[in-house]
N, C-alpha and C. Protein backbone atom coordinates (compact mmCIF):
# COMPACT_ATOMS: atom_id res chain seq x y z
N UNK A 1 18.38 6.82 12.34
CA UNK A 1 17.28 6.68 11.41
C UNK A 1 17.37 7.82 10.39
N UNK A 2 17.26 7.31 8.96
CA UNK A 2 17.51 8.52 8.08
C UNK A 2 16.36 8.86 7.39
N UNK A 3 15.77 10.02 7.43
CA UNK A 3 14.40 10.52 7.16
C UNK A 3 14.83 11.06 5.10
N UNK A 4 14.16 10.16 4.51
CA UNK A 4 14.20 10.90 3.08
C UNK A 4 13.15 11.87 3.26
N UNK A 5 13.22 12.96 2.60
CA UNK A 5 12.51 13.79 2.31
C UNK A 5 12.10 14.18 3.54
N UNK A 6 12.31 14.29 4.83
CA UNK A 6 11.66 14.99 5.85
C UNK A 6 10.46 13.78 6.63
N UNK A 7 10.15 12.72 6.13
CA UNK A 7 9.84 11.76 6.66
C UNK A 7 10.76 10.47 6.88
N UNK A 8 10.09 9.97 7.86
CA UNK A 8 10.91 8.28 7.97
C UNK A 8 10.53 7.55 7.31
N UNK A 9 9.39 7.36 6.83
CA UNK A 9 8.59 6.26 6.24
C UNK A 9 8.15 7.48 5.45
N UNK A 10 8.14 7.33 4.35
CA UNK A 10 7.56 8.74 3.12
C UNK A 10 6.13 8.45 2.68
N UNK A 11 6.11 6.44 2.13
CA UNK A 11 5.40 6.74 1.50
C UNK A 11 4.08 5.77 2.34
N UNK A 12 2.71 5.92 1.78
CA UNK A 12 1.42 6.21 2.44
C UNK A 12 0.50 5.27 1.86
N UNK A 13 0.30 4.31 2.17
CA UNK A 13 -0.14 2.87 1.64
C UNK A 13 -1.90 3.34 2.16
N UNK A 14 -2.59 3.38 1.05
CA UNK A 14 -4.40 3.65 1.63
C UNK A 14 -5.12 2.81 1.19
N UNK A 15 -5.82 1.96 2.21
CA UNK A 15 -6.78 1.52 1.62
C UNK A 15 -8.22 1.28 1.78
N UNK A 16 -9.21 1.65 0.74
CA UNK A 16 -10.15 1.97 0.89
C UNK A 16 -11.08 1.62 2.45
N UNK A 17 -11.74 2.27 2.80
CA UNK A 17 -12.69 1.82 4.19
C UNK A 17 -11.65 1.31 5.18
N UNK A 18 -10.48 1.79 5.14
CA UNK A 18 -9.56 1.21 6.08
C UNK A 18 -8.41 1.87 7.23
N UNK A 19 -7.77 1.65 7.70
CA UNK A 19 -6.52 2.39 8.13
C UNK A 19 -5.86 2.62 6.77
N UNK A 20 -4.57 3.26 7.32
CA UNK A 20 -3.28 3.95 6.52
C UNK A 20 -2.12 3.22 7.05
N UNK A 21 -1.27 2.23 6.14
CA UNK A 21 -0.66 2.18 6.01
C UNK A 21 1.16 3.04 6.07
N UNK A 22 2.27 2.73 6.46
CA UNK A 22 3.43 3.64 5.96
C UNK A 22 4.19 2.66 5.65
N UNK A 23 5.42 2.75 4.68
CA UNK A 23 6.69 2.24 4.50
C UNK A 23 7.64 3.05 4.01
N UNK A 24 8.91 2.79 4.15
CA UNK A 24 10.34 3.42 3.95
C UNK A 24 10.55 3.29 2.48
N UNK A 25 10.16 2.34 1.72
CA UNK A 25 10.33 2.19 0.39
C UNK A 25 9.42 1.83 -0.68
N UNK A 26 9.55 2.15 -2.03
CA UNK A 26 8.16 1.94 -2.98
C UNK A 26 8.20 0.68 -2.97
N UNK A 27 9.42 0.10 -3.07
CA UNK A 27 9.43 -1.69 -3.11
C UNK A 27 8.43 -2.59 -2.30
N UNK A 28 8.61 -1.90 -1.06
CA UNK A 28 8.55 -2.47 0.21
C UNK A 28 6.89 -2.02 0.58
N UNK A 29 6.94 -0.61 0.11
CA UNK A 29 5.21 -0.43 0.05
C UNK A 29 4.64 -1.21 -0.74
N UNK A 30 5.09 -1.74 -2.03
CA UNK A 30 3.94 -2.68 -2.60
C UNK A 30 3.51 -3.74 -2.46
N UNK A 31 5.16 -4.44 -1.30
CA UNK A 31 4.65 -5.60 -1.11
C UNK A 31 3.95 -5.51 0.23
N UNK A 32 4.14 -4.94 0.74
CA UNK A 32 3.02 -4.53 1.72
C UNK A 32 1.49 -4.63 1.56
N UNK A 33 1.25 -3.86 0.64
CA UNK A 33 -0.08 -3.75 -0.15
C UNK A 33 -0.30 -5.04 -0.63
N UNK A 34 0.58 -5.69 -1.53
CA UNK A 34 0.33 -6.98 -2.14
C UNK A 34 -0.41 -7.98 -0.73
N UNK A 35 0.55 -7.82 -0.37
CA UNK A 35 0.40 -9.30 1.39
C UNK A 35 -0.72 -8.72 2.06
N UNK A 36 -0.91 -7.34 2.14
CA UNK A 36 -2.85 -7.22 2.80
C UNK A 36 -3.87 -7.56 2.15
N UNK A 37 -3.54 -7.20 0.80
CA UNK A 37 -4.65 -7.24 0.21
C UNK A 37 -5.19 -9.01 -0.01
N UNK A 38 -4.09 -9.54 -0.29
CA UNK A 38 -4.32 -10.93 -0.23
C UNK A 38 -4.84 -11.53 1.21
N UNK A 39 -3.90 -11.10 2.17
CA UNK A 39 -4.21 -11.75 3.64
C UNK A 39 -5.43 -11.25 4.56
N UNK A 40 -5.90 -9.70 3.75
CA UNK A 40 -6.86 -9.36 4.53
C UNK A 40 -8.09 -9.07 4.14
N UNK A 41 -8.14 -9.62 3.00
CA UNK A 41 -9.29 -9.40 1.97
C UNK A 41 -9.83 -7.98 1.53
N UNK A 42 -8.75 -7.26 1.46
CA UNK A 42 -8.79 -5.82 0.62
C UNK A 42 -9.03 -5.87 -0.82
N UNK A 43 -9.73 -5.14 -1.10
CA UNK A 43 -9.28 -5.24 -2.76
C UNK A 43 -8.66 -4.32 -3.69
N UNK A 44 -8.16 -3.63 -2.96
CA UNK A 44 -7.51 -2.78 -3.50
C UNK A 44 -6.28 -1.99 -2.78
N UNK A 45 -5.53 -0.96 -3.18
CA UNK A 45 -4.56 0.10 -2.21
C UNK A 45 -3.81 0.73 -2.96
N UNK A 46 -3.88 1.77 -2.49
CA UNK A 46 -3.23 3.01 -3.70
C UNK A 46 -2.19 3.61 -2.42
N UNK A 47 -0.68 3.52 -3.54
CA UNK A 47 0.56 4.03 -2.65
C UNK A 47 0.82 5.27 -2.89
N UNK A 48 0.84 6.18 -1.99
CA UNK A 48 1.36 7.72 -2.67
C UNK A 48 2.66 8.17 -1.73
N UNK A 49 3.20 8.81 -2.53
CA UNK A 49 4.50 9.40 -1.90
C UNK A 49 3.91 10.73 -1.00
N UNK A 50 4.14 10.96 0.61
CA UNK A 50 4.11 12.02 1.30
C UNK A 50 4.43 13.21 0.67
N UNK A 51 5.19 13.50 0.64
CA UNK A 51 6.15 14.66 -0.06
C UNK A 51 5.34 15.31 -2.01
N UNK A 52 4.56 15.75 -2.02
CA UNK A 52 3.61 16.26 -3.16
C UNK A 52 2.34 15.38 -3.23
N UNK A 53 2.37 14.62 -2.37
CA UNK A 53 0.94 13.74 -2.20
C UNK A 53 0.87 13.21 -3.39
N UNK A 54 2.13 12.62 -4.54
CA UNK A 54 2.03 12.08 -6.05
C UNK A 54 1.30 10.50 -5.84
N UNK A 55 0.62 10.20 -6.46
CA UNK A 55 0.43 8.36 -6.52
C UNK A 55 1.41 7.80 -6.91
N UNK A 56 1.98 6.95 -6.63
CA UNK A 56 3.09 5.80 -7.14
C UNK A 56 2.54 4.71 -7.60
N UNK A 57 1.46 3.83 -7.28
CA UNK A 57 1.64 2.71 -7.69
C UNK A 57 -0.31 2.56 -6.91
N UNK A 58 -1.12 1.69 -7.71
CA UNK A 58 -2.33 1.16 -7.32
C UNK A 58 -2.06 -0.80 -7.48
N UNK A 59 -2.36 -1.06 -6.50
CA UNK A 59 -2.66 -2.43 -6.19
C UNK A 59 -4.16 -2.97 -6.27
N UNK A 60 -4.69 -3.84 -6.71
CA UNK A 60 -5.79 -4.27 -7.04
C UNK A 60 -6.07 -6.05 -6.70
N UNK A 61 -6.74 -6.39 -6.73
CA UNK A 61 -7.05 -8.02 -6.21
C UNK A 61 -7.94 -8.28 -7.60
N UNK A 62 -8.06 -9.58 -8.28
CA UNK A 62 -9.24 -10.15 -9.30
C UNK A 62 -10.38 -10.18 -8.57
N UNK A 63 -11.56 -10.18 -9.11
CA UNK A 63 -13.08 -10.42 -8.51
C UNK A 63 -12.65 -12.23 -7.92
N UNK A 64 -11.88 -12.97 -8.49
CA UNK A 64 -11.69 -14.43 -8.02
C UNK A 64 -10.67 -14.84 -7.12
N UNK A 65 -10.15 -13.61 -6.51
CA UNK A 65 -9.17 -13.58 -5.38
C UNK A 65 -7.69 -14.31 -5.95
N UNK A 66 -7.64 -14.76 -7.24
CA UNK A 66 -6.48 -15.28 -7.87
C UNK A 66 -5.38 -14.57 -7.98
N UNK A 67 -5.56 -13.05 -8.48
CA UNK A 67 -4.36 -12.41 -9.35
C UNK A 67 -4.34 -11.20 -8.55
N UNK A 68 -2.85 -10.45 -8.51
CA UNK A 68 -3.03 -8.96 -8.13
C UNK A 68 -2.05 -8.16 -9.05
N UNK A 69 -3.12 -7.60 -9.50
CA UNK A 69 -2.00 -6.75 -10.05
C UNK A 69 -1.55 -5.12 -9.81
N UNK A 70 -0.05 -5.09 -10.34
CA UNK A 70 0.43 -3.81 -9.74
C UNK A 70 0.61 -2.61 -11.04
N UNK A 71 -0.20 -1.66 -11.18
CA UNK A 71 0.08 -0.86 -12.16
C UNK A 71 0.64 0.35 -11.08
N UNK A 72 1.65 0.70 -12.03
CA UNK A 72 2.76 2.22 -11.39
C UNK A 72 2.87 2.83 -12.01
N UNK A 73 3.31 4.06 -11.95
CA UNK A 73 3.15 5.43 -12.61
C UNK A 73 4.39 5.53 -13.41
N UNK A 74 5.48 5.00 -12.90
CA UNK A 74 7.21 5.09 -13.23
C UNK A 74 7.31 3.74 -13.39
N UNK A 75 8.27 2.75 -14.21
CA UNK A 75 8.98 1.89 -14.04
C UNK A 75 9.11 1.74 -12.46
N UNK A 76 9.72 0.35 -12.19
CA UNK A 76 10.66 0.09 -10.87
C UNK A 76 11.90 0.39 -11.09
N UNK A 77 12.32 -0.14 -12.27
CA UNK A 77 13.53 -0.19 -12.21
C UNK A 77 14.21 0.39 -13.61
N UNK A 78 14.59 1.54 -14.16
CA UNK A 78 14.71 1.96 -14.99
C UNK A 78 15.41 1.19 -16.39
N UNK A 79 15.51 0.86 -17.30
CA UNK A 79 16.33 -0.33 -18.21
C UNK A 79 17.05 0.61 -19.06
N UNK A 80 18.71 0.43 -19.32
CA UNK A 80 19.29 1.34 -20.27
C UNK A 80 19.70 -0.06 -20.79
N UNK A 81 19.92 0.05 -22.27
CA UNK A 81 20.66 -0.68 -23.31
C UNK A 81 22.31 -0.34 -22.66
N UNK A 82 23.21 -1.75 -22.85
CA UNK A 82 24.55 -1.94 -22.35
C UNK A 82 25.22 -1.06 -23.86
């Protein structure tokens, strides 16, 4: 098992009035967050990285349970011109 940063699972999935969440990756934390919040009627969850306690990414639900959206602090995936 390979620990980034001194953890196994770094980053720290919270959500409000609730347990704490962990996952190994930002990817993988959001969809995490995404699939509770939908499956468990959360409305919200904010991902932070262990390691400087930074936020990465807030997850949110619509008042009509339709849409979720993911605002992040960084890109996912960085884009350079070829």
């Amino acid at each position: 098992m390979s620990k980034a940063n001194g953890y196994a699972r770094p980053f720290l999935i919270t959500y409000p009035g609730c347990w704490d969440g962990h996952a190994k990756t930002r990817e993988g934390a959001i969809n995490a967050a995404s699939r509770h919040c939908v499956s468990d009627g959360y409305t919200s969850a904010t991902i932070t990285h262990k390691h400087g306690m930074q936020d990465i990414a807030r997850v949110r639900v619509s008042k009509d349970r339709m849409t979720v959206t993911v605002e992040v602090v960084k890109p996912l995936k960085s884009w350079r011109p070829r």
